[in-house]
Each structure stands twice: as structure tokens, then as C-alpha cells.
N, C-alpha and C. Protein backbone atom coordinates (compact mmCIF):
# COMPACT_ATOMS: atom_id res chain seq x y z
N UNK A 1 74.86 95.95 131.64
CA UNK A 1 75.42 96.64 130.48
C UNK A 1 76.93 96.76 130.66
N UNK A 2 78.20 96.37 129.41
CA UNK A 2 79.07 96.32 129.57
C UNK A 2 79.72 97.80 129.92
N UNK A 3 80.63 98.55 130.55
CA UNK A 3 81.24 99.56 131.11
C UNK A 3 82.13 99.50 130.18
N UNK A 4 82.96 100.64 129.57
CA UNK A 4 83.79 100.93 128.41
C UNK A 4 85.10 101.00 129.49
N UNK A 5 86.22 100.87 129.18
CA UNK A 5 87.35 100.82 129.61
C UNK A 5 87.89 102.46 130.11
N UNK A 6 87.45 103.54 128.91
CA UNK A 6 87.72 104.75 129.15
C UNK A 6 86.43 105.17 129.41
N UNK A 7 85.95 105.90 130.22
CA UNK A 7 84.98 107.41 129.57
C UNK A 7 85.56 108.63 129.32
N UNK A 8 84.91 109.25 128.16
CA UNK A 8 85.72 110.26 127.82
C UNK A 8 84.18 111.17 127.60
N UNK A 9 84.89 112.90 128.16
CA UNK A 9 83.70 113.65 128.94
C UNK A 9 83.31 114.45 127.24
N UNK A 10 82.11 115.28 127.18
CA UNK A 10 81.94 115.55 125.97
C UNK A 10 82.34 116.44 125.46
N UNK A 11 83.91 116.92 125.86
CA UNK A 11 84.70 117.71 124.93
C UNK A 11 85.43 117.17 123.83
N UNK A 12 85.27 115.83 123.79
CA UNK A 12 85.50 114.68 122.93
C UNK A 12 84.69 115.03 121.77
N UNK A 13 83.58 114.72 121.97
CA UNK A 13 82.45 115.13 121.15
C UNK A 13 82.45 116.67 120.33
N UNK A 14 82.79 117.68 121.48
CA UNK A 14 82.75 118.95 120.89
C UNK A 14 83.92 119.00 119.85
N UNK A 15 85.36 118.52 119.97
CA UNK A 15 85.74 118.03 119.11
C UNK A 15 85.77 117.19 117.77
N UNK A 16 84.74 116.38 118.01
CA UNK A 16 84.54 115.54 116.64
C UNK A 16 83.81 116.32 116.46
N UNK A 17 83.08 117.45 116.41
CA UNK A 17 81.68 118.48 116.30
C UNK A 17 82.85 119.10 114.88
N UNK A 18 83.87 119.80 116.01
CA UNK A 18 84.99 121.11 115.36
C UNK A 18 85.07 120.11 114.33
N UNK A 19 85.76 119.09 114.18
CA UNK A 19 87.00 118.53 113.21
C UNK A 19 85.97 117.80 111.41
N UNK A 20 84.52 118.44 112.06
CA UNK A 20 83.86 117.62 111.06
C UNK A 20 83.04 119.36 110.36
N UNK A 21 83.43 120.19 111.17
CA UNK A 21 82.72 121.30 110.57
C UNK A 21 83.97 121.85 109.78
N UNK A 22 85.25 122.24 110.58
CA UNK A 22 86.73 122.67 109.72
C UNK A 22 86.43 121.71 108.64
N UNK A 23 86.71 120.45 108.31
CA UNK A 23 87.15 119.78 107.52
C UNK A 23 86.14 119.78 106.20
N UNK A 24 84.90 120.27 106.62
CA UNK A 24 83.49 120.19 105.50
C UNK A 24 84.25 120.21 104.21
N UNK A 25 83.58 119.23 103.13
CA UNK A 25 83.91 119.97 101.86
C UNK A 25 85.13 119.32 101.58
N UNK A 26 86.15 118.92 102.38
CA UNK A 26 87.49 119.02 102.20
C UNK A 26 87.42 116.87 101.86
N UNK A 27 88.24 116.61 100.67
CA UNK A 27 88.40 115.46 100.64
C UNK A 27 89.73 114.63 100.81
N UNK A 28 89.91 113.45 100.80
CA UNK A 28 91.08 112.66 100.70
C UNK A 28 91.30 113.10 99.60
N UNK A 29 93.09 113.08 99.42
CA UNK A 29 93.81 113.24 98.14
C UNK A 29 93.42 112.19 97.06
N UNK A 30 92.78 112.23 96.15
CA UNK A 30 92.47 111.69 94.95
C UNK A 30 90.88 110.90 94.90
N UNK A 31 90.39 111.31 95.49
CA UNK A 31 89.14 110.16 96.11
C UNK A 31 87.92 111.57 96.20
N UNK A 32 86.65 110.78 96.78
CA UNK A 32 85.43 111.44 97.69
C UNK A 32 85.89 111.61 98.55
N UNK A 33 86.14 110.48 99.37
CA UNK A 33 85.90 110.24 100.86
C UNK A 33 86.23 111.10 101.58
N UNK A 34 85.32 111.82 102.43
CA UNK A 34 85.43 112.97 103.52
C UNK A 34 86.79 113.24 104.09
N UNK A 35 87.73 113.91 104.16
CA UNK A 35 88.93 114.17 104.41
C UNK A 35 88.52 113.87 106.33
N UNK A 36 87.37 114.08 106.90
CA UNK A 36 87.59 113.78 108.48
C UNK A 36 87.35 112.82 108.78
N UNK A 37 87.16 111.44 107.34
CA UNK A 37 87.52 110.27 107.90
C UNK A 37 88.56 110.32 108.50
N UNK A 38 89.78 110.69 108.14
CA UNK A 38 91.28 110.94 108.69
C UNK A 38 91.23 110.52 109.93
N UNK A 39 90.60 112.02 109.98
CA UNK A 39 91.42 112.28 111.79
C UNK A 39 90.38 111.48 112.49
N UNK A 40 89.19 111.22 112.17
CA UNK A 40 88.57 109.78 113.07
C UNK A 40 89.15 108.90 113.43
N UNK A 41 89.81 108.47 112.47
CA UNK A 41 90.57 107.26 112.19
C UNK A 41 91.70 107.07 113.32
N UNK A 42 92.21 108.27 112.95
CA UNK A 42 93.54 108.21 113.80
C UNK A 42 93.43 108.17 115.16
N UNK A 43 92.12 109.16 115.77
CA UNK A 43 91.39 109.57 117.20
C UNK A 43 91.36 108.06 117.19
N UNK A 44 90.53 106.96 116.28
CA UNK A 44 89.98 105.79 116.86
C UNK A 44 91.06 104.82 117.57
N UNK A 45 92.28 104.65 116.68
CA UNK A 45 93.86 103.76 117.51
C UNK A 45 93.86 104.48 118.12
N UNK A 46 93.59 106.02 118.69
CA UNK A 46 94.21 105.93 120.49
C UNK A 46 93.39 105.57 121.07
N UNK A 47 92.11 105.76 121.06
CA UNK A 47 91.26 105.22 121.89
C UNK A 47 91.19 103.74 121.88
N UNK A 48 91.28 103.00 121.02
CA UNK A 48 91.57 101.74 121.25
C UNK A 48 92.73 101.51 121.94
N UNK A 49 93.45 102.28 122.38
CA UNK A 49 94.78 102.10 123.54
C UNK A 49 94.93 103.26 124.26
N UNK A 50 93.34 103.39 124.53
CA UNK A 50 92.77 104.09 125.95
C UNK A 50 93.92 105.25 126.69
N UNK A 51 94.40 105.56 125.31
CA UNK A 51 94.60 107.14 125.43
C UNK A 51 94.41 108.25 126.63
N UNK A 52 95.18 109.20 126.76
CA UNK A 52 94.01 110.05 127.49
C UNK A 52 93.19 111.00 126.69
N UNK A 53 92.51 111.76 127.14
CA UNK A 53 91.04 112.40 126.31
C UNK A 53 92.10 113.30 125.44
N UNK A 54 93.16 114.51 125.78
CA UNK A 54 93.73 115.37 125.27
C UNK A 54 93.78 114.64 124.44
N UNK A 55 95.11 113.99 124.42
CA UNK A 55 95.82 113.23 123.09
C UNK A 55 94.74 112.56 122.24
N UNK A 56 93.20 112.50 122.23
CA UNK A 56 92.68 112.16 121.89
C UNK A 56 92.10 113.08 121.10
N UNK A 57 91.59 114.08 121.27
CA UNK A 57 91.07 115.58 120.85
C UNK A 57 92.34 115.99 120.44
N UNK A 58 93.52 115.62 120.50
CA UNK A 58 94.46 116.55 119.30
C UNK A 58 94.36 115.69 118.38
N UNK A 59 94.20 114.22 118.35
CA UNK A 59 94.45 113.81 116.83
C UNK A 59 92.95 114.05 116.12
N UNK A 60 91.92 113.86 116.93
CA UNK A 60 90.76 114.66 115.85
C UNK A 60 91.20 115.93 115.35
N UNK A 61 92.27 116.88 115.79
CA UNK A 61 91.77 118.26 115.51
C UNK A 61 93.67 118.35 114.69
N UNK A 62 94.67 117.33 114.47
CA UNK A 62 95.93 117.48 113.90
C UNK A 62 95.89 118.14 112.99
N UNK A 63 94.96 118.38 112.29
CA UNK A 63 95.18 119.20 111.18
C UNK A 63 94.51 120.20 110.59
N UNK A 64 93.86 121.05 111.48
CA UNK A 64 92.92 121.84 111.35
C UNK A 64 93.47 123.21 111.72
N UNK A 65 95.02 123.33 112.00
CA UNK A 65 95.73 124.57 112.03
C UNK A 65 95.86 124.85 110.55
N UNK A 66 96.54 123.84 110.10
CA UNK A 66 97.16 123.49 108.84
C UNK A 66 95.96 123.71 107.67
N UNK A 67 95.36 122.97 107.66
CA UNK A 67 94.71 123.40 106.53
C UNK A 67 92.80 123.55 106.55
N UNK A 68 92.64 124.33 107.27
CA UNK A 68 91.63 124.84 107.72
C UNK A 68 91.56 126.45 108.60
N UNK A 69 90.33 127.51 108.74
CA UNK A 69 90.49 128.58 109.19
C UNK A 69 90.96 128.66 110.47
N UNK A 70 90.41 127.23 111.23
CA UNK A 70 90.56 127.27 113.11
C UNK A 70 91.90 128.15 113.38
N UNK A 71 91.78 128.88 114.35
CA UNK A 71 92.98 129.53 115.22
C UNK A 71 93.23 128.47 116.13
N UNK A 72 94.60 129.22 116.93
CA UNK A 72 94.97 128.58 117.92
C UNK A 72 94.15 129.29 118.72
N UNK A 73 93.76 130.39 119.03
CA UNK A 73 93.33 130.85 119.73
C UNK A 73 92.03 129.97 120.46
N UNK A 74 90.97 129.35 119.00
CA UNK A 74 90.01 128.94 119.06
C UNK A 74 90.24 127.51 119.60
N UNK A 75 91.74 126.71 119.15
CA UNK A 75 91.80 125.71 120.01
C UNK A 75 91.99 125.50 121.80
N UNK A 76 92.63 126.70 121.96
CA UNK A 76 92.95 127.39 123.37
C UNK A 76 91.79 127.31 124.54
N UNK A 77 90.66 128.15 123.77
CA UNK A 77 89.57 128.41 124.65
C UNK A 77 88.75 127.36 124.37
N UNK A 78 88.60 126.75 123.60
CA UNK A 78 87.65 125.18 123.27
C UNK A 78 88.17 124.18 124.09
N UNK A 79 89.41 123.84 124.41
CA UNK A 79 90.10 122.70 124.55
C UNK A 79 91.13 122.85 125.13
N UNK A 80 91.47 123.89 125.62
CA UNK A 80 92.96 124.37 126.67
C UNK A 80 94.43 124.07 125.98
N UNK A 81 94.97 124.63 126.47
CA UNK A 81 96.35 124.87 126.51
C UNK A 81 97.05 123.72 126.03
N UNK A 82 97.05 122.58 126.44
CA UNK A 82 97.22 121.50 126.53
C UNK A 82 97.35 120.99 125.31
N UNK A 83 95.62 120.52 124.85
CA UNK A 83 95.26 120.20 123.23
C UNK A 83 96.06 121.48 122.43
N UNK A 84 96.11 122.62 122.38
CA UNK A 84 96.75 123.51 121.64
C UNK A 84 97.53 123.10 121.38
N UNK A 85 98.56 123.00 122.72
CA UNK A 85 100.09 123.16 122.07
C UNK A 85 100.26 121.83 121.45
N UNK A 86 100.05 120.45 121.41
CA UNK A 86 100.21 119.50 121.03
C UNK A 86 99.47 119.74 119.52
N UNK A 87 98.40 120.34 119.02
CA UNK A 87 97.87 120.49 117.50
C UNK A 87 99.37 121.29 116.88
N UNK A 88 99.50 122.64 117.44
CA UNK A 88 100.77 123.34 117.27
C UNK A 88 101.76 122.33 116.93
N UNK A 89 102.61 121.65 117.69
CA UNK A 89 103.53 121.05 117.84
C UNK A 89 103.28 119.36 116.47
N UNK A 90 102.22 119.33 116.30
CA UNK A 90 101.51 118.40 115.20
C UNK A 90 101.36 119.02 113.47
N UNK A 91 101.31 120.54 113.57
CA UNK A 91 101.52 121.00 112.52
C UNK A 91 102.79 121.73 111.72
N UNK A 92 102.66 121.53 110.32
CA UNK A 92 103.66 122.19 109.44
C UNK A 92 103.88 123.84 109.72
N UNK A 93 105.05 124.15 110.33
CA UNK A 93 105.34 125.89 110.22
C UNK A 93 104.71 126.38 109.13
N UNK A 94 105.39 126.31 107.58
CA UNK A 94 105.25 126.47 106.51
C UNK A 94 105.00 125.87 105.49
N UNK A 95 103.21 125.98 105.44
CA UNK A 95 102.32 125.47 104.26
C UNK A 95 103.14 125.70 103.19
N UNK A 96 103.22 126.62 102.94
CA UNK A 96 104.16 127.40 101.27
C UNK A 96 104.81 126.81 101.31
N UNK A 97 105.97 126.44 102.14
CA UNK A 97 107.40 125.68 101.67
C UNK A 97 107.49 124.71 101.03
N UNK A 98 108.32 124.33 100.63
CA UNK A 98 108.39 123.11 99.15
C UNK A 98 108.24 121.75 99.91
N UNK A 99 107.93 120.91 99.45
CA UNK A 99 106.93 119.61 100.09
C UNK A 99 108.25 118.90 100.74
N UNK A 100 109.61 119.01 99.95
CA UNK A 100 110.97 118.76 100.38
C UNK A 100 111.14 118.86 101.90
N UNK A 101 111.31 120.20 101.91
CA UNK A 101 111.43 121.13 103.48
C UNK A 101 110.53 121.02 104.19
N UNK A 102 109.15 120.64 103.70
CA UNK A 102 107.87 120.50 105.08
C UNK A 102 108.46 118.98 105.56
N UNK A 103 108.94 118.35 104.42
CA UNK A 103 109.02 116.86 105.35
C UNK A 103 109.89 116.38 105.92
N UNK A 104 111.26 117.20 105.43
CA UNK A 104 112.74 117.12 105.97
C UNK A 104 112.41 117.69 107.75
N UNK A 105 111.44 118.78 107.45
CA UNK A 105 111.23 119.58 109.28
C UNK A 105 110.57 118.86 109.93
N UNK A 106 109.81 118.03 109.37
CA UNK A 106 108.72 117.15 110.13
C UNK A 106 109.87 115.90 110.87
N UNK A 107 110.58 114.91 110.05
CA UNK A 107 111.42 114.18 110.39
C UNK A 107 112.42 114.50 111.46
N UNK A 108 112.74 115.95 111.11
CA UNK A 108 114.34 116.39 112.04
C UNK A 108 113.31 116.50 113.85
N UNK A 109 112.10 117.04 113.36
CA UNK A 109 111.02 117.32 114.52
C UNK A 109 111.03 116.12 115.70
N UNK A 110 110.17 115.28 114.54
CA UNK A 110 109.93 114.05 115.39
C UNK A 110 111.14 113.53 116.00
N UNK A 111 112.41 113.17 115.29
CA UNK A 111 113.51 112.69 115.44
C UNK A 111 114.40 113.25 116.85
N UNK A 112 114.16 114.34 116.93
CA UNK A 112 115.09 115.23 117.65
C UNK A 112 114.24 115.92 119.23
N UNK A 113 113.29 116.21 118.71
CA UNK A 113 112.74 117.08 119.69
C UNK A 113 110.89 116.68 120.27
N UNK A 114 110.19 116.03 119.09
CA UNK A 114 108.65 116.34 119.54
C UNK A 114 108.87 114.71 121.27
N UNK A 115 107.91 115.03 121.72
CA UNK A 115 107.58 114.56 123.29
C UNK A 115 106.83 113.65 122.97
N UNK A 116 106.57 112.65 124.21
CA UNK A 116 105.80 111.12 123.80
C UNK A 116 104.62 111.61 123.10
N UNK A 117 103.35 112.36 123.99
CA UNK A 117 102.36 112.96 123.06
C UNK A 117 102.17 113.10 122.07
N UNK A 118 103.10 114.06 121.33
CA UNK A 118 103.50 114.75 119.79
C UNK A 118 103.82 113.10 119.27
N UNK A 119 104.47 112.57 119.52
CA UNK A 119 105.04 110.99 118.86
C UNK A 119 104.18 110.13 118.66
N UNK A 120 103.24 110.40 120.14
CA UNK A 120 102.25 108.95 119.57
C UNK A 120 100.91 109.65 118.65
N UNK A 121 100.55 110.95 118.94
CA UNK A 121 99.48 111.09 117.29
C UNK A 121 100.40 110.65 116.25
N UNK A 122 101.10 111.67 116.17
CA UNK A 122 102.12 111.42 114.62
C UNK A 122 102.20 110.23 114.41
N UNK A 123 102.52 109.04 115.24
CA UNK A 123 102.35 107.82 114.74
C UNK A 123 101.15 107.68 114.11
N UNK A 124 100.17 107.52 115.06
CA UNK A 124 99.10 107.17 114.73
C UNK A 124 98.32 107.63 113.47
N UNK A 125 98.86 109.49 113.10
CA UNK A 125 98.45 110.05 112.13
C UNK A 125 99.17 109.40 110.92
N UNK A 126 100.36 109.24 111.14
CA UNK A 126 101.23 108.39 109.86
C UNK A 126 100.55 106.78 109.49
N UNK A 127 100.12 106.36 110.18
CA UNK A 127 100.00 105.07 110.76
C UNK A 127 98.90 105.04 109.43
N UNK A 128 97.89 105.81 109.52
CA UNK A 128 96.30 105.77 109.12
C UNK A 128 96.79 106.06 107.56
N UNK A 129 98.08 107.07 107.81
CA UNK A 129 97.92 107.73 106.00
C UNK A 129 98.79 106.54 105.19
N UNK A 130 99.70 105.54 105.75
CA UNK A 130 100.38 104.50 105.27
C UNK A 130 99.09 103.47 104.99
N UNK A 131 98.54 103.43 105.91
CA UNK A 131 97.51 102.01 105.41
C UNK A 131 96.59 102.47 104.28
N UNK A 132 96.09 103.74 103.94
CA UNK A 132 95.46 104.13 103.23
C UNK A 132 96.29 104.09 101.82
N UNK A 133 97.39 104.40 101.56
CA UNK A 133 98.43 104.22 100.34
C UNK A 133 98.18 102.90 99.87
N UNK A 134 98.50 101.86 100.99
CA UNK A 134 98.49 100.48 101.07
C UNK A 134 97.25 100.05 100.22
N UNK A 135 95.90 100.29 100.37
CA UNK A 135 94.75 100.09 100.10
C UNK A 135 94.29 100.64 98.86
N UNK A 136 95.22 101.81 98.78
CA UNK A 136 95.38 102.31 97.20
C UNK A 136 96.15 101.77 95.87
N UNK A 137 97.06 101.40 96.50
CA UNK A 137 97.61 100.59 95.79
C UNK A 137 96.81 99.38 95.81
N UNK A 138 96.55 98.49 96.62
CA UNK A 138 95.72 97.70 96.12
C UNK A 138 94.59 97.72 95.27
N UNK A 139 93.91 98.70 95.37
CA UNK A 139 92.71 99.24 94.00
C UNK A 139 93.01 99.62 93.09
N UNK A 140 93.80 100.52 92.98
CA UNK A 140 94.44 100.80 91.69
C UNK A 140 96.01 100.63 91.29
N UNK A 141 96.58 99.96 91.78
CA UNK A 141 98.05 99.91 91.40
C UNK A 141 98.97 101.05 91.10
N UNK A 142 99.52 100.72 90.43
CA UNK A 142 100.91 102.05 90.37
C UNK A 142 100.47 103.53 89.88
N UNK A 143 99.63 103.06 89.33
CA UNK A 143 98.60 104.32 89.18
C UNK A 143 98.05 105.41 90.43
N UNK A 144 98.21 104.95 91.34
CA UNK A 144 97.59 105.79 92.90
C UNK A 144 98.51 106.67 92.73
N UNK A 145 99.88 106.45 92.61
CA UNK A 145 101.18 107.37 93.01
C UNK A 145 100.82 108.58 92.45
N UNK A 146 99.80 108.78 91.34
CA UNK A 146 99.77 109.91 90.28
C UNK A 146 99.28 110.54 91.09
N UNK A 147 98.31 110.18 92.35
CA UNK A 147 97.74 111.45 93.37
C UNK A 147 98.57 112.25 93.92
N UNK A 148 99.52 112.28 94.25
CA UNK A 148 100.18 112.72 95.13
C UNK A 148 101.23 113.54 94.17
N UNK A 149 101.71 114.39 95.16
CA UNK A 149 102.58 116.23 94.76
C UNK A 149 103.68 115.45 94.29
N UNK A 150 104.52 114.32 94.88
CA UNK A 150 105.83 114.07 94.39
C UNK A 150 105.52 112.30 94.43
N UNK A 151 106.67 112.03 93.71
CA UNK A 151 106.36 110.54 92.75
C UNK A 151 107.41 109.62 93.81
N UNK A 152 106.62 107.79 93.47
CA UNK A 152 107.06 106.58 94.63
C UNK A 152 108.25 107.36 95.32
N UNK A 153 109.12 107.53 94.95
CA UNK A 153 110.70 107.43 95.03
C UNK A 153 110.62 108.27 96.61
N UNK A 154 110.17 109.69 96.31
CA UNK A 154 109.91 110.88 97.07
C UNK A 154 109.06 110.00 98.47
N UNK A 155 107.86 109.32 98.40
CA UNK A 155 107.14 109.00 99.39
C UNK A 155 107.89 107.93 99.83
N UNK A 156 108.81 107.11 99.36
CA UNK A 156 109.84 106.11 99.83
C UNK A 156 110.67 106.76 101.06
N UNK A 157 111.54 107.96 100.19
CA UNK A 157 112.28 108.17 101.21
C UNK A 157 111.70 108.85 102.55
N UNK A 158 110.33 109.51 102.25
CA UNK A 158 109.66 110.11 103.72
C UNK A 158 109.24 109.02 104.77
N UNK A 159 108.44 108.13 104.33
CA UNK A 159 108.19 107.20 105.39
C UNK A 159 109.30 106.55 105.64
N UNK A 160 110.04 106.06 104.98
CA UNK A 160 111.31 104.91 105.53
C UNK A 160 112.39 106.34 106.61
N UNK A 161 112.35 107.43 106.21
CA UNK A 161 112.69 108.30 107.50
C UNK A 161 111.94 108.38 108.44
N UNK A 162 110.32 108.62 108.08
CA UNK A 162 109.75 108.75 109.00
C UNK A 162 110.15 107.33 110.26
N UNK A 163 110.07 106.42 109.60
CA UNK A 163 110.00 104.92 110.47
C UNK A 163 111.48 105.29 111.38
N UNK A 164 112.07 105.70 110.46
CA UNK A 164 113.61 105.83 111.21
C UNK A 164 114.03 106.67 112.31
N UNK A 165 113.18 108.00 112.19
CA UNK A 165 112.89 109.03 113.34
C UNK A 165 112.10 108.37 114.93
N UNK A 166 110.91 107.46 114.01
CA UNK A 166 109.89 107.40 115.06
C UNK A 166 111.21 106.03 115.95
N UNK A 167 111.58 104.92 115.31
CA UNK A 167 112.17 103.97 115.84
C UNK A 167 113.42 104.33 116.91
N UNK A 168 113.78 105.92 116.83
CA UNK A 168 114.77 106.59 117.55
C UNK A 168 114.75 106.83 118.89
N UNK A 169 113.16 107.47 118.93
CA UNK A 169 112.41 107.99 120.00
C UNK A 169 111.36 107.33 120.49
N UNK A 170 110.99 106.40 119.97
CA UNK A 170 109.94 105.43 120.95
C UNK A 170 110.33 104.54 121.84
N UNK A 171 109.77 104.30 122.83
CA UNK A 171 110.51 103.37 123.61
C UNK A 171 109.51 102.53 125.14
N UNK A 172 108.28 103.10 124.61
CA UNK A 172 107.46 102.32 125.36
C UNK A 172 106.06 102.34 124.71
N UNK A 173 105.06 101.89 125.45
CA UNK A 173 103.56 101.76 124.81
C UNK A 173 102.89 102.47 125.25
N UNK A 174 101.64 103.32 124.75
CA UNK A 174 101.33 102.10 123.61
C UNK A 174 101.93 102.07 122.31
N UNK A 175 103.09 103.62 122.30
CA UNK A 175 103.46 104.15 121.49
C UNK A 175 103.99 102.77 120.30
N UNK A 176 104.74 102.13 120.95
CA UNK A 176 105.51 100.27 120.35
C UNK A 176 104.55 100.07 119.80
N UNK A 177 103.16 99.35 120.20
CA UNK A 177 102.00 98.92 119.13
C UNK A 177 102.07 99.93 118.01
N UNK A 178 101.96 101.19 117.87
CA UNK A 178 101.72 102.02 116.69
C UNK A 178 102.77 101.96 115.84
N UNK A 179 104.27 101.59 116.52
CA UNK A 179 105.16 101.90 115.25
C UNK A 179 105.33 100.48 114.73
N UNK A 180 104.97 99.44 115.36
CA UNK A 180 105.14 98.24 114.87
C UNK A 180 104.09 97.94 113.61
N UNK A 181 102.86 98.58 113.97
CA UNK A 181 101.73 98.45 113.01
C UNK A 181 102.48 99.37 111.88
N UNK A 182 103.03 100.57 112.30
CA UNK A 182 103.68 100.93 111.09
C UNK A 182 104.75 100.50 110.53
N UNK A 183 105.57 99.93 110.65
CA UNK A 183 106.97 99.32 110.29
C UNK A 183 106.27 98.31 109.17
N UNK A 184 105.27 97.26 109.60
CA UNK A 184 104.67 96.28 109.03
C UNK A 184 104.11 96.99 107.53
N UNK A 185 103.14 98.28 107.77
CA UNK A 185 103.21 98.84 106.42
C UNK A 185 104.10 99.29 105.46
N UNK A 186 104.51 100.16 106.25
CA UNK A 186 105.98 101.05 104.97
C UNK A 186 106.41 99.40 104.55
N UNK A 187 106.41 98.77 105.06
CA UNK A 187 107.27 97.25 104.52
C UNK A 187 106.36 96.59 103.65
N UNK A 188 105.22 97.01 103.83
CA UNK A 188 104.40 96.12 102.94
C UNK A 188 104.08 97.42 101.65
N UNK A 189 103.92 98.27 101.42
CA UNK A 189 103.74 99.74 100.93
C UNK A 189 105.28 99.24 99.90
N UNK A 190 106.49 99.34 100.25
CA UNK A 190 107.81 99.88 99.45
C UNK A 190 108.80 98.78 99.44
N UNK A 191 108.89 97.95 100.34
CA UNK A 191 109.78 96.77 100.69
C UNK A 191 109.94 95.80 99.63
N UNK A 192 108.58 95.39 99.84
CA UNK A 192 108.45 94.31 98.97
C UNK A 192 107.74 93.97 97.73
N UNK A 193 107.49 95.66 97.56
CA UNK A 193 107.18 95.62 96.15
C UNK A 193 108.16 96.00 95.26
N UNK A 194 109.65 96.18 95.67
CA UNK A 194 110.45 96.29 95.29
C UNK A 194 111.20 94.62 94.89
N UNK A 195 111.06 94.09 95.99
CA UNK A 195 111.31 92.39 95.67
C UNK A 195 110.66 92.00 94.67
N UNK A 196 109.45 92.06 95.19
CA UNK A 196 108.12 91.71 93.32
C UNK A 196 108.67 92.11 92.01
N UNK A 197 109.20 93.43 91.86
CA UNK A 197 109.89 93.98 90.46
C UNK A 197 110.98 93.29 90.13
């Protein structure tokens, strides 16, 4: 029987347990589809670049400060210190604040201050929500944009910062595979559908 490259112990699991009970109910922006496809998704590229388990259990759980009841507290004693501060350090201060200022803080974040850890979910979390745009647009065309809080122009300038923050501070792997897979989107997403027009 083939041997997996990682084993990962079953706090992995107790994690995909949490991130599928927080998330219940909760969907992708404009769609069905279970909103903890997400963070599967994202958990799945690190583990395909055999990650360690933490960084693995924070991107299942990135967003379950944010928009779900979980405490930190509850991430603390589930999953240690560790996974905490990296979910922490993965989420928006201020839900309320205008979608402007959550993404201007997110950029200055990544750009300036978050650590390889914090860099490579966020990739990976960006990574998953770019290809998904991508795929939206392909099903429905210019029409997808109507999902979302602010219009093309607005999601232009966040990812093409985002790319610009992450391209600042990366500088080895596997983190390189993730921003390259992302560079290739935002480019395929805004680039060149601007050439097409």
C-alpha cells in the first residue's frame, strides 16, 4: 500500500469537523455551494505542498473568527496557540468597516508585516477565491460581477494589489508555486479581458 508523503494526526480532522459545523448553512457569494468548500479547498494546495499540519488547520479554520460564532478562545484550546494566532493574524479587525478599509488593511498587512505562515494561507486563500471569479466568469460572464459588494473596477484594484503585496514578500517555496498560480489568474481574471474589449 502506497505511504502518503505527509501524515497528518487527527486534529486535522477535528478541524475539518469545526470548519464544516461554523460554516453550516453559510454559502458562496451568489451560488449554493457550501461556503466550506472554501476553506477545503484552500487546506487542499497546502497539503498538496506538504505543508505542516498547523498551517494546515488554519486555512480550514481562516475564516471562522470572521464570520462565524468560534472564539479565539475556542481556537486556543482546540488547536493551540499556534493555529490561533495565525487564524487571528488571517482575519479582518473590522467586519463593520467599509469594504475600502477592510482591503486597504489587508494589503498594507500582507505587504508590510504578516510572516511566511500568514503569507502562504493568504495566498492560498486568495489563490482559491481568484480561480473561483475565473470560473464565474466563465458561466456567466459580466454578469457574476453583480455578486459582489463593489463593481470589476473595485475587485481589479484589490487583487492586482493584492499580487503586488504578495510579490514583495515572497521569496521562497512553496510559497513561489502559490503566487505564480496566482499571478497566472488575476492575469487571466482582468488582464486580458481588458485586451478582448
Amino acid at each position: 500500500m502506497p505511504q502518503t508523503a505527509k501524515a497528518y494526526s487527527s486534529r486535522l480532522y477535528d478541524a475539518i469537523e469545526l470548519a464544516a459545523r461554523a460554516h453550516h448553512n453559510q454559502v458562496r457569494k451568489g451560488t449554493e455551494i457550501p461556503y466550506v468548500v472554501h476553506p477545503l479547498a484552500v487546506a487542499g494546495l497546502l497539503i498538496r505542498l506538504e505543508c505542516p499540519e498547523h498551517t494546515v488547520i488554519a486555512a480550514l479554520l481562516h475564516d471562522v473568527l470572521e464570520d462565524t460564532p468560534v472564539t479565539v478562545e475556542e481556537l486556543r484550546s482546540h488547536f493551540g496557540r499556534e493555529v490561533a494566532e495565525l487564524v487571528i493574524a488571517l482575519s479582518e479587525p473590522d467586519k463593520k468597516a467599509p469594504w475600502e478599509d477592510r482591503k486597504a488593511h489587508t494589503i498594507r498587512y500582507l505587504g508590510n508585516q504578516a510572516g511566511d505562515e500568514v503569507l502562504l494561507v493568504a495566498l492560498a486563500d486568495k489563490l482559491d477565491n481568484i480561480r473561483a471569479i475565473r470560473e464565474g466568469l466563465e458561466s456567466d460572464g459580466d454578469a457574476f460581477w453583480r455578486r459582489f459588494n463593489r463593481p470589476q473596477e473595485k475587485q481589479k484594484w484589490y487583487y492586482e494589489s493584492l499580487e503586488a503585496a504578495f510579490s514583495t514578500k515572497v521569496s521562497r517555496e512553496p510559497a513561489l508555486t502559490l503566487l505564480s498560480a496566482f499571478k497566472a489568474e488575476v492575469d487571466k481574471v482582468f488582464q486580458k479581458k481588458e485586451a478582448a474589449s
